[in-house]
Every structure is written in structure tokens, then in C-alpha cells.
Protein backbone atom coordinates (compact mmCIF):
# COMPACT_ATOMS: atom_id res chain seq x y z
CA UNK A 1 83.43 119.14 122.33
CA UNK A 2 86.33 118.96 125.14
CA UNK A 3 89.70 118.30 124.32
CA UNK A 4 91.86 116.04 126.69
CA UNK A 5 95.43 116.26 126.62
CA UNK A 6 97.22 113.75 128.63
CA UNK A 7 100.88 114.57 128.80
CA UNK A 8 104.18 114.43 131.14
CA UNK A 9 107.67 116.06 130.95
CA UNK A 10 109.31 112.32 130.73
CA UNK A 11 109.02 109.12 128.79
CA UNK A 12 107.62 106.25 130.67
CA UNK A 13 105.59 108.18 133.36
CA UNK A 14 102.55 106.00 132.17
CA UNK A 15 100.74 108.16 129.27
CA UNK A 16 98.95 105.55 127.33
CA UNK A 17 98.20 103.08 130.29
CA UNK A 18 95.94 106.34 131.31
CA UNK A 19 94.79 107.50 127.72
CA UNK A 20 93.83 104.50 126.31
CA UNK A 21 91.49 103.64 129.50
CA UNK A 22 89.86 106.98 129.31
CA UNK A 23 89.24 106.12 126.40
CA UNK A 24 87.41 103.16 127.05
CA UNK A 25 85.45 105.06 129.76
CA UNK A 26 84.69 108.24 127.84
CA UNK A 27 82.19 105.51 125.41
CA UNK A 28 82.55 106.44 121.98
CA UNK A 29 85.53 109.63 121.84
CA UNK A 30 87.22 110.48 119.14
CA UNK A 31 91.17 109.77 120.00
CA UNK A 32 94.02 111.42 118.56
CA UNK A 33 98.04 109.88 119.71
CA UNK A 34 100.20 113.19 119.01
CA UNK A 35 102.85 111.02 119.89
CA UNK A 36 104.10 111.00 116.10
CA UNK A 37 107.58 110.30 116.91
CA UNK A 38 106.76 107.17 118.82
CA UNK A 39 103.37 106.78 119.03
CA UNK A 40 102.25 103.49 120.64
CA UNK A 41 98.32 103.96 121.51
CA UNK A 42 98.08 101.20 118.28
CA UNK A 43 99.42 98.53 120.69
CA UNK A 44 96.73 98.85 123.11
CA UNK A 45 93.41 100.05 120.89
CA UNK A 46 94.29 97.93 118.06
CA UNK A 47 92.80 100.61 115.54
CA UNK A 48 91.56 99.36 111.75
CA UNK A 49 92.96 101.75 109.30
CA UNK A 50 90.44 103.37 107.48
CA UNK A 51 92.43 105.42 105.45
CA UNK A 52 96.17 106.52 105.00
CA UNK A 53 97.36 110.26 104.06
CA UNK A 54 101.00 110.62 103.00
CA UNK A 55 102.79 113.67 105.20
CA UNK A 56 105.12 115.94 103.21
CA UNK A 57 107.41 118.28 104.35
CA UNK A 58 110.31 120.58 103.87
CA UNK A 59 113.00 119.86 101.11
CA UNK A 60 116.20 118.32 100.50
CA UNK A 61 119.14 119.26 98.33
CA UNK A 62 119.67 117.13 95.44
CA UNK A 63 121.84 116.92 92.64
CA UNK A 64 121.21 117.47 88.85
CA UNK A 65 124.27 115.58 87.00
CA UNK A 66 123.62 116.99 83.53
CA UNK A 67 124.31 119.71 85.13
CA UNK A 68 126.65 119.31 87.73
CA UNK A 69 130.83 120.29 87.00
CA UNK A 70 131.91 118.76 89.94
CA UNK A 71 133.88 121.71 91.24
CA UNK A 72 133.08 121.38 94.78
CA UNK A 73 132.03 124.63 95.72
CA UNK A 74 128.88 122.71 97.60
CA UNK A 75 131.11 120.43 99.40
CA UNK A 76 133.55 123.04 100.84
CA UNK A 77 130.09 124.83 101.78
CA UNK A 78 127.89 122.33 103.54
CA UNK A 79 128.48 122.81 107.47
CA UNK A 80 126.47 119.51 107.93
CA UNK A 81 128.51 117.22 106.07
CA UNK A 82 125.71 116.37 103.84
CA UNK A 83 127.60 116.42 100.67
CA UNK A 84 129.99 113.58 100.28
CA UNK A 85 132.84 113.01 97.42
CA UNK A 86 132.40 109.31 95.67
CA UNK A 87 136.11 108.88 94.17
CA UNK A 88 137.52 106.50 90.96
CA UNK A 89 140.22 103.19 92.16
CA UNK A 90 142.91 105.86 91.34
CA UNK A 91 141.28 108.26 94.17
CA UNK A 92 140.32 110.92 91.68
CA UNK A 93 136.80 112.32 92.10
CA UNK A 94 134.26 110.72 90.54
CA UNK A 95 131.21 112.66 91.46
CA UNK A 96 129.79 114.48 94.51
CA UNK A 97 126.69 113.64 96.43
CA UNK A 98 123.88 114.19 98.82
CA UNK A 99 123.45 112.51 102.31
CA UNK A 100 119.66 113.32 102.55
CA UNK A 101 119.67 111.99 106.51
CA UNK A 102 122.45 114.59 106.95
CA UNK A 103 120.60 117.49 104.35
CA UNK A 104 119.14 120.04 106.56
CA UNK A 105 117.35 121.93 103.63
CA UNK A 106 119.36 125.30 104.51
CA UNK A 107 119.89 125.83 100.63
CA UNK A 108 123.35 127.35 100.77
CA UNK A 109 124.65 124.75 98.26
CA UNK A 110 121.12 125.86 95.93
CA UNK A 111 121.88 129.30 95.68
CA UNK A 112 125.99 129.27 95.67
CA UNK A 113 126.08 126.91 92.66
CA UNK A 114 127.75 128.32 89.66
CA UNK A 115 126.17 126.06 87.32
CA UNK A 116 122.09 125.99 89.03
CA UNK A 117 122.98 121.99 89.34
CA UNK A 118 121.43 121.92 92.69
CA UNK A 119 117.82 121.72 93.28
CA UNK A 120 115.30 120.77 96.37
CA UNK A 121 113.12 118.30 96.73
CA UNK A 122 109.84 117.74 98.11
CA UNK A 123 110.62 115.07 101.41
CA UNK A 124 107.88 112.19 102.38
CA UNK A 125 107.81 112.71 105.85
CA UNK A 126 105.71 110.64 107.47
CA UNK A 127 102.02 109.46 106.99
CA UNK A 128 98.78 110.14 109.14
CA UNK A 129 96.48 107.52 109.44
CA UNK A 130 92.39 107.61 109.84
CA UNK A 131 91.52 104.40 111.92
CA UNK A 132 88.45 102.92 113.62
CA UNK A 133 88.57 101.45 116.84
CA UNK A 134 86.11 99.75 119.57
CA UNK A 135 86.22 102.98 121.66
CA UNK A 136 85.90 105.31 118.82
CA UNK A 137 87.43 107.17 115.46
CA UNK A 138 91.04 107.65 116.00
CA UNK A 139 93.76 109.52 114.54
CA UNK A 140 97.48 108.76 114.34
CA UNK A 141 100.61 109.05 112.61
CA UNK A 142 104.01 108.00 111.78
CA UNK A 143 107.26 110.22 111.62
CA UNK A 144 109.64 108.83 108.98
CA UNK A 145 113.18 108.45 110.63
CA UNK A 146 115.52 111.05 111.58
CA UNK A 147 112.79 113.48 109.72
CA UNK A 148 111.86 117.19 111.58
CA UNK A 149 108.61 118.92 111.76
CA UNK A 150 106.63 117.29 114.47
CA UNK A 151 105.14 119.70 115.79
CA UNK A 152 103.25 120.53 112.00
CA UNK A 153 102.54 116.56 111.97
CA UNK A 154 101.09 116.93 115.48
CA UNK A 155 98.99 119.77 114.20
CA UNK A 156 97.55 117.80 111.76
CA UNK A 157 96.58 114.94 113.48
CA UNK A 158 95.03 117.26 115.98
CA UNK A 159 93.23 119.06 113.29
CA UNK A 160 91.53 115.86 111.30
CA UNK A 161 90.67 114.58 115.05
CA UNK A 162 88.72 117.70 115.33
CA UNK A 163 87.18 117.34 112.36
CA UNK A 164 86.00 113.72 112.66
CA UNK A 165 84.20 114.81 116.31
CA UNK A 166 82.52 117.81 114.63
CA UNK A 167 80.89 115.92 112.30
CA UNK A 168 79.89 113.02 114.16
CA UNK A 169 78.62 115.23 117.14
CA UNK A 170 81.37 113.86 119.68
CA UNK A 171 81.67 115.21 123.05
CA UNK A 172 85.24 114.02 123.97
CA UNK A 173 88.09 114.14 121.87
CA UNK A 174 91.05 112.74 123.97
CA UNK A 175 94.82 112.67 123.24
CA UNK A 176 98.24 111.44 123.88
CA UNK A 177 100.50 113.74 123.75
CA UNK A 178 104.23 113.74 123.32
CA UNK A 179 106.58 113.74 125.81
CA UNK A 180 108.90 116.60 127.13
CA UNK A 181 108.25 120.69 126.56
CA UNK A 182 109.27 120.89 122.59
CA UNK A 183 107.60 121.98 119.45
CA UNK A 184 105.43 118.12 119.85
CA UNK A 185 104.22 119.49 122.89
CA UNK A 186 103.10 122.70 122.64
CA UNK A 187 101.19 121.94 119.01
CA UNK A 188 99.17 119.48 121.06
CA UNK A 189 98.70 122.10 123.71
CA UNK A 190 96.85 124.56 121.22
CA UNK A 191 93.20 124.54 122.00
CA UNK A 192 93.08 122.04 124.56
CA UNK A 193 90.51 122.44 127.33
CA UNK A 194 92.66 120.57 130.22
CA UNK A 195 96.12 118.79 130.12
CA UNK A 196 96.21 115.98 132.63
CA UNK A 197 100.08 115.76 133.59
CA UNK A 198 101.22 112.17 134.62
CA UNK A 199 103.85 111.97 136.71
CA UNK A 200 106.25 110.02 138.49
CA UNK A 201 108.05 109.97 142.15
CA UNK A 202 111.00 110.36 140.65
CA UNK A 203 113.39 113.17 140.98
CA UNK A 204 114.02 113.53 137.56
CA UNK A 205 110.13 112.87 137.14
CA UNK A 206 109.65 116.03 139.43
CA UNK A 207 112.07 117.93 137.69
CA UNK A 208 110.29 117.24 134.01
CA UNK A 209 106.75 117.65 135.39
CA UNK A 210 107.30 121.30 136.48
CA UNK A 211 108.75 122.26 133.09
CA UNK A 212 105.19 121.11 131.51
CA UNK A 213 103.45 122.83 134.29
CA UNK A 214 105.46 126.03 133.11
CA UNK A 215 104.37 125.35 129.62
CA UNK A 216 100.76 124.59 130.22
CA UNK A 217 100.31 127.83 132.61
CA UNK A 218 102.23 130.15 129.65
CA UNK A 219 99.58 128.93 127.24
CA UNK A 220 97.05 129.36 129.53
CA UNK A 221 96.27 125.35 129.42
CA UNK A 222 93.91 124.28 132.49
CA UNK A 223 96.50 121.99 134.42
CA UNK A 224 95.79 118.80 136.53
CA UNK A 225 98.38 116.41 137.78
CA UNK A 226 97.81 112.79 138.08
CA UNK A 227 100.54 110.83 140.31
CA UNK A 228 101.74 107.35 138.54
CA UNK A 229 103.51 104.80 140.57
CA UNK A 230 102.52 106.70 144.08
CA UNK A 231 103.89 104.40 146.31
CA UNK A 232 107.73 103.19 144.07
CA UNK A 233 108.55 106.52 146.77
CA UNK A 234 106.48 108.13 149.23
CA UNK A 235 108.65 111.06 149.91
CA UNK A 236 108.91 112.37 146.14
CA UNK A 237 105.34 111.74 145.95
CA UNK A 238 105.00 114.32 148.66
CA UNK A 239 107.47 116.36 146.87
CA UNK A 240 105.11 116.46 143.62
CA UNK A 241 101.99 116.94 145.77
CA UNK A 242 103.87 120.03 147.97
CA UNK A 243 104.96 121.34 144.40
CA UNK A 244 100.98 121.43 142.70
CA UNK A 245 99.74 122.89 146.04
CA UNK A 246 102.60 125.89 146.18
CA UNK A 247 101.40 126.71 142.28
CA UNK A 248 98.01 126.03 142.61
CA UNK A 249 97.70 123.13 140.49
CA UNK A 250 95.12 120.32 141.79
CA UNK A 251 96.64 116.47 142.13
CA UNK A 252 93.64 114.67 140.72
CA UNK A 253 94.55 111.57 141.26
CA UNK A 254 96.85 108.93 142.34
CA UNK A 255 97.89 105.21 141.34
CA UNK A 256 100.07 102.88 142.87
CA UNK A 257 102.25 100.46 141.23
CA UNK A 258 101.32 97.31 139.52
CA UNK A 259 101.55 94.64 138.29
CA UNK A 260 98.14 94.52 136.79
CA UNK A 261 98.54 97.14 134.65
CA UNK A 262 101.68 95.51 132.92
CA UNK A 263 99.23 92.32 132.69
CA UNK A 264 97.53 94.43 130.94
CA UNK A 265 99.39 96.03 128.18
CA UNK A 266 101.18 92.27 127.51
CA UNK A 267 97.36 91.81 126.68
CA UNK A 268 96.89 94.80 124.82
CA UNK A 269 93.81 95.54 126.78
CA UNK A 270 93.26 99.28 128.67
CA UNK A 271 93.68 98.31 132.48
CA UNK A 272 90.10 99.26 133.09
CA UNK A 273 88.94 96.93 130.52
CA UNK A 274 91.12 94.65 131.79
CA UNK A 275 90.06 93.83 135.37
CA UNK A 276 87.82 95.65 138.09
CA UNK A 277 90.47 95.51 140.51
CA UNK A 278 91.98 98.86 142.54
CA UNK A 279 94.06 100.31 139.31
CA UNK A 280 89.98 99.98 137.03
CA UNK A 281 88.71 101.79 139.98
CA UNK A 282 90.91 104.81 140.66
CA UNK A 283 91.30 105.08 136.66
CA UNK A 284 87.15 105.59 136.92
CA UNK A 285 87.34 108.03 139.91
CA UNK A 286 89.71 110.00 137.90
CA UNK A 287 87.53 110.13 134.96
CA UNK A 288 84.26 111.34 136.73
CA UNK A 289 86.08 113.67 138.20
CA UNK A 290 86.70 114.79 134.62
CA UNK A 291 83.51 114.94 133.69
CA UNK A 292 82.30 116.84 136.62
CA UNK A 293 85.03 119.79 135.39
CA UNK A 294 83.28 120.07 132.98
CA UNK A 295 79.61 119.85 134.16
CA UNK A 296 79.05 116.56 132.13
CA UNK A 297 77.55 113.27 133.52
CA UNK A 298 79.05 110.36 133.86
CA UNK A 299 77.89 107.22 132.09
CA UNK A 300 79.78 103.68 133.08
CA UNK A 301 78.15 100.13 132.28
CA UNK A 302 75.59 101.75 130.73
CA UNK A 303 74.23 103.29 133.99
CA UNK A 304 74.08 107.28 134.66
CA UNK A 305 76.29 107.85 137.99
CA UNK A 306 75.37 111.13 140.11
CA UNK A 307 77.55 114.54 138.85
CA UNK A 308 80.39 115.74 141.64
């Protein structure tokens, strides 16, 4: 099995447009979207949930008011503002309690109480869903809001995507990864056998694709940069192309801007699915030359194409 990460330093560079129509071209992956903080490769695979596995993780302060004396050692202690004072219509204090969007589960106010009135919680974080698709098993999740830990969500996702291609035997398993160079990113990185960069002619798209080429190269991630929106500026494009040939990085492909492909998601259809038009085709070039990385043929409508 081969692991395909496609990522980009930005937002917006075009990560699912490309994912979701290798996807339909790889005939019968197993998909993963590591995107957990805003994963969107639902809108355009339409995945049936199969089944739904709750994500827990860290804890959160809370307070035990059989206990609690209100003396406010907790609230003068808290450097996150997570404990707040509730007060009577005369303004004296009526009890003390727990923001749990501002709790960062450091567990000074748990181990400074005189009375033991604190205690932590278990948090729902999220869930990870097990979904079926036209194209294939897929794997995805949901962060709960302003919640942490991606990057052990991510990990997860990535491990019961792996799990679902060993035992059916799949060849592919292809993802879509997070955006940016955090802790997201570099959990999806782990094991992957290429990371196909998207980028953009933009100069802060330039700036944000280097910093995942850093990261890919420091993990020791096979890099490959694919060019989105080519032609929006031809001289940054030849900025990113001059960049990937001074570090030894291959552009595998390019795609100019259109229209089509926002015809496209409105549809909730992968491009290539979509129409045959330029965008289907250089979406196909770029994944047989994928497939010949990796010495495997190529098979589109149902007919075997010649290896690179």
C-alpha cells in the first residue's frame, strides 16, 4: 500500500479539488481527510457513514460544590481566566466557576486547592467517522470547537485508514492533509510515501510552500510540487518553479485557472468526474505520473494505459 499526502503551506491553494479527483482516478482507494479542523472532502465525495467513534481527549477543571469553600485561591491562580466569580443582587459572591472554552487543563487550581474541591474531567473532543463512498472506504473526522489535540485526532484517522486498506488489500490510500507546518501536519506526514504540495502563484503562496518543503525534507517525506492557478501570475509561477529546481524538488504538474473546476465543486462532483475538458486531463497526467513513481500501472475507463 502507498500513502498519498496531498498538502500545501496555505488555505485555499486547491487541496480537495486535487484529492478528491485522485480519488476518483486511483478506482477503489481507501481516503482519509486529516483535515480535522475543517475538513471538507464530505462536500465533494458525499461519504455514507458507516459508523461513528466518539474522540476523547485531555481534561478540564471542574468544580465539586459539596466541596468547594469558595475562598478563591483558584481564581487568583488561573492565568487563563478560566475561573469566573458568579455574584448575589447585593454583589457578594455567590459561587465560583469554570469557563471550560477558556480551561487549558494545566491543573494548578487541582493541586493548590485546600479543600480537593477541584477535579478533571474527561473532554469529548471530537468524533471520527467510518464512511463509504463511490470511490472507496473513507475516513474522517470532526474537531469539536475551540478543542486542541489535532495532531492525535489526525493520527487516528490516519491509523483506522490504514487499517481499512490492510484488510481489504488496497493499493492506494490517499489523503488530505491539513494546511500550514503544525502538529496537523506533521501527524499526517508520518509514514507517508510522497506528499504532493499544491501551490499557488502567490507570494504569500511561495512563502508557505517552502515552509512545507522544509518540513517534508526534515522528515524525510518524498516531495513533489503541483502548481494551482498557473497562469492568475506567470512570474510567481516561475518563482515557485526556480525555487523546486534550486532544492531539487520536481514540479509535477501544473493547472491553470478555472472556471470549470468551481462548476464543479457547486456540483459536488471531482473535476475529473465532472467534464473531460483541459483541467480532467492534466488532473490524469498528474496521476499516471504517480503511478509510474511508484512502478504501478495505470488503469482509466477501465483500459490499462502504458507505464512512464
Amino acid at each position: 500500500m502507498k500513502q498519498i499526502l496531498v498538502i500545501s503551506g496555505k488555505g485555499g491553494t486547491g487541496k480537495t479539488v486535487l484529492t478528491s479527483s485522485l480519488a476518483a482516478l486511483a478506482r477503489g482507494a481507501v481516503l482519509a481527510d486529516c483535515d480535522v479542523d475543517a475538513a471538507n472532502l464530505h462536500l465533494v465525495l458525499h461519504p455514507v457513514v458507516k459508523e461513528v467513534q466518539d474522540f476523547w481527549s485531555g481534561q478540564k477543571a471542574a468544580i465539586d460544590y459539596e466541596q468547594c469553600i469558595n475562598c478563591g485561591r483558584c481564581l487568583s491562580l488561573c492565568r487563563f481566566g478560566a475561573v469566573k466569580t458568579l455574584k448575589n443582587q447585593d454583589g457578594s459572591l455567590k459561587k465560583l466557576v469554570i469557563d471550560p472554552v477558556a480551561c487549558e487543563g494545566c491543573r494548578v487550581c487541582y493541586y493548590t486547592c485546600p479543600v480537593d474541591a477541584i477535579r478533571m474531567e474527561d473532554r469529548l473532543s471530537g468524533q471520527l467517522f467510518i464512511s463509504e463512498t463511490k470511490y472507496g472506504p473513507m475516513v474522517h473526522a470532526k474537531l469539536g470547537i475551540a478543542e486542541e489535540n489535532s495532531g492525535k485526532l489526525v493520527a487516528l484517522v490516519k491509523q483506522k485508514a490504514q487499517e481499512i486498506a490492510e484488510a481489504e488489500g488496497k493499493t492506494w490510500l490517499i489523503i488530505d492533509g491539513p494546511p500550514g507546518i503544525g502538529c496537523s501536519v506533521i501527524a499526517s506526514l508520518a509514514g507517508v510515501d510522497l506528499a504532493l504540495i499544491v501551490a499557488e502563484p502567490t507570494l504569500s503562496g511561495i512563502h508557505d510552500m517552502e515552509r512545507v518543503m522544509d518540513l517534508a525534507v526534515h522528515f524525510g517525506v518524498l516531495a513533489k510540487v503541483f502548481i494551482n492557478k498557473c497562469d492568475i501570475n506567470w512570474d510567481n509561477t516561475r518563482t515557485i518553479e526556480e525555487v523546486c529546481q534550486k532544492r531539487g524538488i520536481e514540479v509535477i504538474g501544473r493547472l491553470p485557472f478555472s472556471e470549470e473546476v468551481v462548476r464543479s465543486l457547486v456540483a459536488g462532483v471531482p473535476v475529473v468526474k465532472f467534464s473531460q475538458g483541459e483541467i480532467a486531463e492534466e488532473i490524469t497526467t498528474l496521476w499516471r505520473k504517480i503511478e509510474a513513481i511508484f512502478g504501478e500501472g495505470v488503469v482509466l475507463s477501465g483500459k490499462k494505459e502504458q507505464r512512464f
